[in-house]
C-alpha atoms as a PDB file:
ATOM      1  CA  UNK A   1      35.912  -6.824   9.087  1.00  0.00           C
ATOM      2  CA  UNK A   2      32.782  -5.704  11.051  1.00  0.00           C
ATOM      3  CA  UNK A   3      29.391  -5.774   9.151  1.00  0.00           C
ATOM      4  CA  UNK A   4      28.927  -1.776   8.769  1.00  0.00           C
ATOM      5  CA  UNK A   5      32.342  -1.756   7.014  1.00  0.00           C
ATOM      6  CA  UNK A   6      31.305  -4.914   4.556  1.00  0.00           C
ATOM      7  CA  UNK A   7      28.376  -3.093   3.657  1.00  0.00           C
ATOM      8  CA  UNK A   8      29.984   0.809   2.970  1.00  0.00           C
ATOM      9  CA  UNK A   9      32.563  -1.467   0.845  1.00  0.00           C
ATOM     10  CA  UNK A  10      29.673  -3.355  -0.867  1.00  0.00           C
ATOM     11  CA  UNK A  11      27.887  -0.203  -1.283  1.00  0.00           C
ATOM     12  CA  UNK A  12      31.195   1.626  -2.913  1.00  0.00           C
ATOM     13  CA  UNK A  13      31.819  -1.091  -5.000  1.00  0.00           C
ATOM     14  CA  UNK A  14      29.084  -1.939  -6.474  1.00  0.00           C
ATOM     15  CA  UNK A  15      26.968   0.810  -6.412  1.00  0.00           C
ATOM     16  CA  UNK A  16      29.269   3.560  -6.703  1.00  0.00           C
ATOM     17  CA  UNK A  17      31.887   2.106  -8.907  1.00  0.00           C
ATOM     18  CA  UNK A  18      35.104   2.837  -5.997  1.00  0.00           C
ATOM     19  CA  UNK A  19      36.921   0.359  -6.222  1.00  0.00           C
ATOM     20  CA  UNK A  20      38.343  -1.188  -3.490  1.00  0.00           C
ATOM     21  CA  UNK A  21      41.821   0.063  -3.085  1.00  0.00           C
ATOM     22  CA  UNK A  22      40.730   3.735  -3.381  1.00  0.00           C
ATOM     23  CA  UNK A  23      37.350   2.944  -0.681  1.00  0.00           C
ATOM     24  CA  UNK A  24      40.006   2.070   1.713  1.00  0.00           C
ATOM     25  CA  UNK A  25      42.026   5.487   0.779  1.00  0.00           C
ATOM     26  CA  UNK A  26      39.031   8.081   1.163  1.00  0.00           C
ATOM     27  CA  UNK A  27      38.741   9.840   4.287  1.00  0.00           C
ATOM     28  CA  UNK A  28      35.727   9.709   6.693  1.00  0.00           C
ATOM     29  CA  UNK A  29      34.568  12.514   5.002  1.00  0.00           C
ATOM     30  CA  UNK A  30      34.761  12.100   1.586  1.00  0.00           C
ATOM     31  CA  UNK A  31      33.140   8.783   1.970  1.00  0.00           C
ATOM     32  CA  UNK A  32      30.287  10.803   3.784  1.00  0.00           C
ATOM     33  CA  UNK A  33      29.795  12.934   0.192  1.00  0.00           C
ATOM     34  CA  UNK A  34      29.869   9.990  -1.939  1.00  0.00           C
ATOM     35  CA  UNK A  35      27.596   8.185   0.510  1.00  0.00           C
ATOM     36  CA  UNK A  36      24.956  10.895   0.969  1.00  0.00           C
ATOM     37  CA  UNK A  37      21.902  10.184  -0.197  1.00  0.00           C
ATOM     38  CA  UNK A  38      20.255  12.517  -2.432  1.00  0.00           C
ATOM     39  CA  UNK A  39      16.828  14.199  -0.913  1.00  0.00           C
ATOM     40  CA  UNK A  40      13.961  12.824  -2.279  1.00  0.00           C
ATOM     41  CA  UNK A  41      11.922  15.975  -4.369  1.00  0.00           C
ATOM     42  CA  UNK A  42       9.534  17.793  -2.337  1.00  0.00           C
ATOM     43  CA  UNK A  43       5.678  16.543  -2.432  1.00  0.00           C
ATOM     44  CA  UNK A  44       3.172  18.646  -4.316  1.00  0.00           C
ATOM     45  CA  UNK A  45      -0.384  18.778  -3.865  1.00  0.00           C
ATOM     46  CA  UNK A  46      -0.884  17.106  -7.035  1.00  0.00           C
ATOM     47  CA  UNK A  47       1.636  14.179  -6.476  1.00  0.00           C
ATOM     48  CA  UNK A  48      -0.079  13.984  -3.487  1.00  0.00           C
ATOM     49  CA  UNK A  49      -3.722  13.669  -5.038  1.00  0.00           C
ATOM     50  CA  UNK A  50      -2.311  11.609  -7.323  1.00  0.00           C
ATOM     51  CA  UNK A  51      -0.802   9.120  -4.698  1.00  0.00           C
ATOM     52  CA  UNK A  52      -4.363   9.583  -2.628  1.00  0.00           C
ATOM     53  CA  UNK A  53      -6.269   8.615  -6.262  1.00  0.00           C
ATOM     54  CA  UNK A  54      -4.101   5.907  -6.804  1.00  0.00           C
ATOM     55  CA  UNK A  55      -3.922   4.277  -3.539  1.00  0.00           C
ATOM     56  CA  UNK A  56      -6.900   4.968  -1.925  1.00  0.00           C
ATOM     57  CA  UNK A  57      -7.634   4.140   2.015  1.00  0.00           C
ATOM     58  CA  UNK A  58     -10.727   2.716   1.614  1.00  0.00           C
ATOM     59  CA  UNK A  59     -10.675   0.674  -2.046  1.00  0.00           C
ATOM     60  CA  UNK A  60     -14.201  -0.052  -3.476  1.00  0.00           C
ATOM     61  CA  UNK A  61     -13.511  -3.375  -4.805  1.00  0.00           C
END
């Protein structure tokens, strides 16, 4: 088995509770849904101060 397919069938396994008899079943497609990873929420100004306030560039200690 090559290494991309050990990892979708670790990933389906035990991330995504497939198990392995029905991983091997799903098309190239459907595996493509389940995969997908979800987009991370947009950054807003104050997430972004926030971030900038907690993690400054230049710490002063």
């Amino acid at each position: 088995m090559k290494p991309h397919w050990r990892a979708a069938l670790r990933r389906a396994v035990l991330e995504l509770g497939v198990p392995p008899r029905d991983f091997w079943r799903l098309s190239l497609a459907e595996w493509r849904v389940l995969a997908e990873v979800p987009a991370a929420p947009a950054l807003n100004r104050a997430a972004l101060d926030a971030l900038i306030a907690r993690f400054p560039d230049n710490p002063t200690s």
